[in-house]
Protein backbone atom coordinates (compact mmCIF):
# COMPACT_ATOMS: atom_id res chain seq x y z
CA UNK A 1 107.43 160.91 -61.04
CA UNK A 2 106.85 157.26 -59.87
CA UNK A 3 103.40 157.20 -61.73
CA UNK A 4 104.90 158.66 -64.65
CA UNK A 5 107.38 156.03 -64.55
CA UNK A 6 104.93 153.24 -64.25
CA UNK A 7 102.95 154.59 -67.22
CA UNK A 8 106.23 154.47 -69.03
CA UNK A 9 106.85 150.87 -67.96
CA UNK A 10 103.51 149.26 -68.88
CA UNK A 11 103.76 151.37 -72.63
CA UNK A 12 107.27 150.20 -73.12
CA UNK A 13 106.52 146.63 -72.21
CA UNK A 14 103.90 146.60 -74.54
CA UNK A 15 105.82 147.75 -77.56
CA UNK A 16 108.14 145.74 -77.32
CA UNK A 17 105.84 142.54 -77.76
CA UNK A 18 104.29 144.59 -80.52
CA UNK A 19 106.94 145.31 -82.29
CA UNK A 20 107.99 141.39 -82.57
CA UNK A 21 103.66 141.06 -83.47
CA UNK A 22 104.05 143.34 -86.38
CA UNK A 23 107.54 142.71 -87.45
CA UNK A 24 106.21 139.38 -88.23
CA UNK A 25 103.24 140.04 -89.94
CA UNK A 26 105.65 142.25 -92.47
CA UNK A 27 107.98 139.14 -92.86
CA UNK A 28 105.62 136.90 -94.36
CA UNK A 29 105.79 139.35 -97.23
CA UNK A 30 109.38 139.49 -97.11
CA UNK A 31 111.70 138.38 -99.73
CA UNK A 32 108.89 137.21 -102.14
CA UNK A 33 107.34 138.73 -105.28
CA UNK A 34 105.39 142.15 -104.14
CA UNK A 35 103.72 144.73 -105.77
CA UNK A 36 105.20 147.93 -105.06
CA UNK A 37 103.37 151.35 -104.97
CA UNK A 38 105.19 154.46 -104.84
CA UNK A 39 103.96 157.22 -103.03
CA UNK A 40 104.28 161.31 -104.26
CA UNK A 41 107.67 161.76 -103.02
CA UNK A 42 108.99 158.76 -104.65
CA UNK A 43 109.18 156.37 -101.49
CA UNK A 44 107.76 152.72 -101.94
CA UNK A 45 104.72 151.59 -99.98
CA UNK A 46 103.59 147.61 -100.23
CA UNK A 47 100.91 145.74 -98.59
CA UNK A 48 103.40 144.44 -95.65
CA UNK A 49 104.18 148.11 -94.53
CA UNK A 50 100.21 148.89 -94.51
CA UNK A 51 99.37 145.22 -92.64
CA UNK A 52 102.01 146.09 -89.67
CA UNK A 53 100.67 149.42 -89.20
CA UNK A 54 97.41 148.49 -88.83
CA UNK A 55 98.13 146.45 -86.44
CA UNK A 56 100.33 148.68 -84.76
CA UNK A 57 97.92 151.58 -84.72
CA UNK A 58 94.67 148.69 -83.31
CA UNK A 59 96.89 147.61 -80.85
CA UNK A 60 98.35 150.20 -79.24
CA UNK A 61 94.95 152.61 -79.49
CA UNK A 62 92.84 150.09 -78.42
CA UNK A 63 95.04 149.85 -75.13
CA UNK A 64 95.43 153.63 -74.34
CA UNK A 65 92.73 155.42 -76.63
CA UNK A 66 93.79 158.47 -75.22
CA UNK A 67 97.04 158.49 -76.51
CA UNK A 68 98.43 160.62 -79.79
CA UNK A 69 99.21 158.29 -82.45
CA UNK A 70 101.76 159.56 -85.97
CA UNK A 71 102.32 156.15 -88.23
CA UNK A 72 104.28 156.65 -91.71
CA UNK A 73 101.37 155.11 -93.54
CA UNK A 74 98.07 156.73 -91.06
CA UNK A 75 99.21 159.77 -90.97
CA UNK A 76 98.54 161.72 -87.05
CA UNK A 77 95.68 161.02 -84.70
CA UNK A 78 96.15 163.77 -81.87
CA UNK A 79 95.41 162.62 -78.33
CA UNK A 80 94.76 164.04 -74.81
CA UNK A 81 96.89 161.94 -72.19
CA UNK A 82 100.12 163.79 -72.88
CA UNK A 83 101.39 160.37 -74.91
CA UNK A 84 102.18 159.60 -78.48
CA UNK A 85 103.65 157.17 -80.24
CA UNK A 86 105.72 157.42 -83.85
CA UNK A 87 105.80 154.47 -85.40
CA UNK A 88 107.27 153.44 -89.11
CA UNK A 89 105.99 149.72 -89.82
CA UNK A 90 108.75 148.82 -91.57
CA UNK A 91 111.37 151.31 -91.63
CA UNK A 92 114.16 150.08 -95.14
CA UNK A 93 111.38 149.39 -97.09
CA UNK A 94 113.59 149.88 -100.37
CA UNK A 95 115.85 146.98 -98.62
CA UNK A 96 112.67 144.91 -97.85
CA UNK A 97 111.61 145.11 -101.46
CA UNK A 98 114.85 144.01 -102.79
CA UNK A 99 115.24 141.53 -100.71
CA UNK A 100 117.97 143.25 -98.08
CA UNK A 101 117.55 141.81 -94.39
CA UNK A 102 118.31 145.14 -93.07
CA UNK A 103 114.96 146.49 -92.29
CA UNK A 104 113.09 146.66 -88.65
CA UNK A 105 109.66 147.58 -87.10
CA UNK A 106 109.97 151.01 -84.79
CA UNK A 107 108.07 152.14 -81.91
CA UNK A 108 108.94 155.40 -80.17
CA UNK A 109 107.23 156.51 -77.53
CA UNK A 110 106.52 160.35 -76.48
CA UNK A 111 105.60 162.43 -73.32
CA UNK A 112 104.88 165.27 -73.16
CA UNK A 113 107.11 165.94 -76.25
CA UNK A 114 109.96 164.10 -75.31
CA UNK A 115 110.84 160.15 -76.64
CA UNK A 116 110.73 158.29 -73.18
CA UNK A 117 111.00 154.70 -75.32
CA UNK A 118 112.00 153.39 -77.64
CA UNK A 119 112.22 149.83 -79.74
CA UNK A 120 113.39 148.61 -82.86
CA UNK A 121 112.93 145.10 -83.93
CA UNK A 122 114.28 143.45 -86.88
CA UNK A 123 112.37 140.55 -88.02
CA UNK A 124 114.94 139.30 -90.76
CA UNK A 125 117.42 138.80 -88.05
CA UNK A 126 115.84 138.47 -84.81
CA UNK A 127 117.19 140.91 -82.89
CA UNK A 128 115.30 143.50 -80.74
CA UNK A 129 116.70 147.11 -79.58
CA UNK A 130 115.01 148.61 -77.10
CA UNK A 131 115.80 151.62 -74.26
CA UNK A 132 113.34 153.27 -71.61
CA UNK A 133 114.60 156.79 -70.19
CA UNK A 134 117.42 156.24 -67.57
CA UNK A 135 117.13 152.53 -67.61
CA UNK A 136 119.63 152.04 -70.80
CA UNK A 137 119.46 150.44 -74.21
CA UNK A 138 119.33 146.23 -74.69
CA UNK A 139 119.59 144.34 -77.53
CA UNK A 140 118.07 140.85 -76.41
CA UNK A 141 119.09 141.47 -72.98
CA UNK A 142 122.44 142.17 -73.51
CA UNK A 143 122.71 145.87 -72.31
CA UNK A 144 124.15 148.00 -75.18
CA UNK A 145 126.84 150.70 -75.19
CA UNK A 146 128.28 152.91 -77.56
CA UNK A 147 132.28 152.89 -78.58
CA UNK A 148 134.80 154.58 -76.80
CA UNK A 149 136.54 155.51 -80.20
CA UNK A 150 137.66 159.26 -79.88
CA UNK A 151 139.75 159.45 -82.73
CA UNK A 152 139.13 160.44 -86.21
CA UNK A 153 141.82 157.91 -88.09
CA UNK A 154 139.95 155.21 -85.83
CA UNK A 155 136.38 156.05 -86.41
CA UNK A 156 133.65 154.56 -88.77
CA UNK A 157 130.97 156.37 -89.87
CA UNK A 158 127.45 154.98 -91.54
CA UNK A 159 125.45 156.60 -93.89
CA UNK A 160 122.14 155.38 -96.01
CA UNK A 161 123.62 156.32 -100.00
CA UNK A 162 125.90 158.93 -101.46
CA UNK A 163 123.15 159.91 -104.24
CA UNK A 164 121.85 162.75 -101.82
CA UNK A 165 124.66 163.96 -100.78
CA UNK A 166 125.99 164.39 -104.08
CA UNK A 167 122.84 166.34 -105.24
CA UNK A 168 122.51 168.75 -102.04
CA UNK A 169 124.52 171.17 -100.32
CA UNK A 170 125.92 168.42 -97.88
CA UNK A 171 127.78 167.24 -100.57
CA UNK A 172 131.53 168.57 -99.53
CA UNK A 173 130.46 167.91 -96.10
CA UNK A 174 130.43 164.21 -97.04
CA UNK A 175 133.69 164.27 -98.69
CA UNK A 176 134.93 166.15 -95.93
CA UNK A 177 133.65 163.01 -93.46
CA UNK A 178 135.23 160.53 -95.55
CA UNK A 179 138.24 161.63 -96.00
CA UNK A 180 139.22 162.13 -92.45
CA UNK A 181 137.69 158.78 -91.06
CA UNK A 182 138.71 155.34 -91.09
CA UNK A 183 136.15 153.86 -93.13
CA UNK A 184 132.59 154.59 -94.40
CA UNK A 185 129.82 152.06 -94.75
CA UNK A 186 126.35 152.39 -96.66
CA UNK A 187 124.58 150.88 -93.99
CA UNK A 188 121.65 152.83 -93.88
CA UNK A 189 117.88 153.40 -92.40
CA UNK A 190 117.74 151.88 -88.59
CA UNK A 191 120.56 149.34 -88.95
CA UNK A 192 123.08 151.81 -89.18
CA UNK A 193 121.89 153.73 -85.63
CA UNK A 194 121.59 150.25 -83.96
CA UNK A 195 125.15 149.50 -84.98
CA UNK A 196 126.07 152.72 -82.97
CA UNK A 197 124.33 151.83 -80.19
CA UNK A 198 126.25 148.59 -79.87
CA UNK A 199 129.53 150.36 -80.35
CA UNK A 200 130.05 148.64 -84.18
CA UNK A 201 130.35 152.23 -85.25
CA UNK A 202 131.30 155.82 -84.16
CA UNK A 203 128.31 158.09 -86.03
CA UNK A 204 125.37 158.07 -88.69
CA UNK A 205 125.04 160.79 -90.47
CA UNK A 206 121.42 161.19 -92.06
CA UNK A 207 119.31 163.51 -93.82
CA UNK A 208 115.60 163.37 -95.16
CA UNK A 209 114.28 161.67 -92.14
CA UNK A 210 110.70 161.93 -90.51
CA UNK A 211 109.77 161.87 -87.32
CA UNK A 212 109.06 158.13 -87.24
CA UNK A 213 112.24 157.21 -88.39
CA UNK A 214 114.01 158.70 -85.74
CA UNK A 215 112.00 158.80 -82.73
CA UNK A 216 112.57 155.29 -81.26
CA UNK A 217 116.20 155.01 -82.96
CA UNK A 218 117.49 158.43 -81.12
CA UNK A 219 116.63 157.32 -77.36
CA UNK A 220 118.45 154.03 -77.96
CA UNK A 221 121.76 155.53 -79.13
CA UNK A 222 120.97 158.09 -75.92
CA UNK A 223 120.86 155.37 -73.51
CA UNK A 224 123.65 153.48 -74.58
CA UNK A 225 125.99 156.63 -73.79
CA UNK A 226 125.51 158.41 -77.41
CA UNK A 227 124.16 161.55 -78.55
CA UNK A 228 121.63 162.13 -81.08
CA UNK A 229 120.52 165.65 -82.46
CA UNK A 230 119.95 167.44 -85.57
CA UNK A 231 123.26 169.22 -87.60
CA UNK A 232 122.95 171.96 -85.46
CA UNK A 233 123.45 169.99 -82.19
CA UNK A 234 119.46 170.38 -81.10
CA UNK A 235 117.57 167.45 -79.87
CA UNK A 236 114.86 167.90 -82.79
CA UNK A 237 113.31 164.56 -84.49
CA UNK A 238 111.13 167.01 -86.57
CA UNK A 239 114.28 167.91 -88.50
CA UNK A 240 115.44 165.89 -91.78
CA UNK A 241 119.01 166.73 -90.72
CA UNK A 242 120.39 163.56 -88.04
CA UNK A 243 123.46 163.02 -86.58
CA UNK A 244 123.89 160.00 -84.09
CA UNK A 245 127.10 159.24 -82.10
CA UNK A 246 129.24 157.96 -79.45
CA UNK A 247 129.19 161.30 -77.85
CA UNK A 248 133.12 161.38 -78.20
CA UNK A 249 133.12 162.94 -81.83
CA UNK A 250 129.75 164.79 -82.01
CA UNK A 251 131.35 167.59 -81.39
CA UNK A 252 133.72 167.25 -84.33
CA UNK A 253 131.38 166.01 -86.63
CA UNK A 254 128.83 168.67 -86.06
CA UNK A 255 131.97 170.96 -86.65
CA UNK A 256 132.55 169.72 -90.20
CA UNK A 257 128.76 169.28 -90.77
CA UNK A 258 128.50 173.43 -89.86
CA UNK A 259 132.02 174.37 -91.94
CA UNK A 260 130.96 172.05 -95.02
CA UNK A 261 127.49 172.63 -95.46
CA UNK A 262 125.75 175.48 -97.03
CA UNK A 263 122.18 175.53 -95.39
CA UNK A 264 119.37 176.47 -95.26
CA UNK A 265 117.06 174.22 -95.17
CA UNK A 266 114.70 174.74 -98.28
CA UNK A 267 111.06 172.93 -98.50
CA UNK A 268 111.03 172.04 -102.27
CA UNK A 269 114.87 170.63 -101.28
CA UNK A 270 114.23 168.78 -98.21
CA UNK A 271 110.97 166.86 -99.97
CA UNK A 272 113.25 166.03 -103.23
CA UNK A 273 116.06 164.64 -100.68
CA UNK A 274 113.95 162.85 -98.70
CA UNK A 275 112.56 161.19 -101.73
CA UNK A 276 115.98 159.61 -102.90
CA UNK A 277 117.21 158.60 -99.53
């Protein structure tokens, strides 16, 4: 295990200096006029998203071209040292295009097929996120951990819009959420998992995600004392369904999430949600 964990190491060191490398090269498009392309399931695409993973995808390959490789933009490259990293160049890309500061470069990294690492950096504020396995989650050094709220008229949940909730069958189970927590905030894509992580929040509740929107987030909330799964309380990142928490209410909110919504998951539903999220 002590050569696996050295593996780990020398991967997770390097991601994190990549992730600051390719946040930056997407923030010199940032807040500027862009040309905006928009892919077949509605989500935007620009040249900053394609620039970072390139550079992601050279850089990382280039060190361990044995590795798997999944990037948003690249699609899957399958490797054969049991490794893989999931990476989403810039993951908010409807915030970067409007000119929203919430947005971040994510590496997750994979063995055997379990996330081991994971980093998030967000270039328009300068803060990095990152957790190895067992070692805990940091934000700039400053080791992160999740709230100790266990109470339902104390708790704040975080969520990415309303729109798809109000078009699927999740829709009561959003209502439901609201109306028994504190307060609700439309902080959505990584910056609203992050804010768990650090305790600013109790849960995100998500749905339409990929695998590289997840994979880094999910071991960060994990190892700063939260729990991460799909709505059915599996560890799955393959899943568009995402529920990330203190650990103290996951329980209860997977409760509402299983008495509220209708299921199941449909294909032709799950690509029109993820296309307005």
């Amino acid at each position: 295990m002590t050569h696996e964990l050295d593996h780990w190491l020398t991967r997770y060191e390097l991601a994190q200096k990549l992730a600051q490398q390719a946040g930056q090269v997407a923030l010199q498009y940032f807040d500027r006029p862009l040309d905006v392309e928009w892919k077949d399931n509605q989500s935007p695409v620009t040249i900053a998203d394609r620039r970072a993973e390139e550079t992601l995808r050279h850089v990382l390959l280039d060190a361990y071209p044995e590795d798997g490789f999944l990037g948003e933009e690249s699609g899957a490259q399958p490797g054969r040292s049991g490794y893989r990293w999931i990476v989403d160049p810039i993951d908010g890309t409807r915030n970067f295009v409007r000119g929203i500061p919430l947005w971040g470069t994510l590496i997750g990294l994979e063995y055997r097929g379990e996330v081991v690492a994971g980093v998030a950096y967000l270039p328009a504020l300068g803060q990095l996120f990152h957790a190895l396995k067992g070692a805990g989650a940091y934000r700039d050094g400053r080791r992160l951990r999740v709230s100790r709220v266990d109470a339902w008229q104390e708790s704040q949940i975080f969520y990415s819009g309303v729109r798809w909730f109000l078009q699927s069958a999740a829709r009561q189970a959003f209502i439901e959420l609201c109306a028994r927590t504190q307060r609700q905030r439309g902080i959505g894509d990584c910056y609203g998992f992050l804010l768990v992580a650090q305790g600013s929040g109790e849960a995100m509740v998500e749905y339409g995600v990929h695998p590289w929107d997840v994979a880094a987030l999910k071991i960060i909330v994990e190892e700063a004392g939260g729990k991460c799964t799909d709505w059915t309380g599996r560890p799955d990142i393959a899943r568009p369904d995402i529920v990330a928490s203190n650990g103290l209410m996951h329980e209860r909110l997977l409760a509402v999430l299983r008495d509220y919504w209708s299921g199941p998951f449909h294909p032709e539903r799950i690509e029109n949600e993820a296309a307005i999220t």
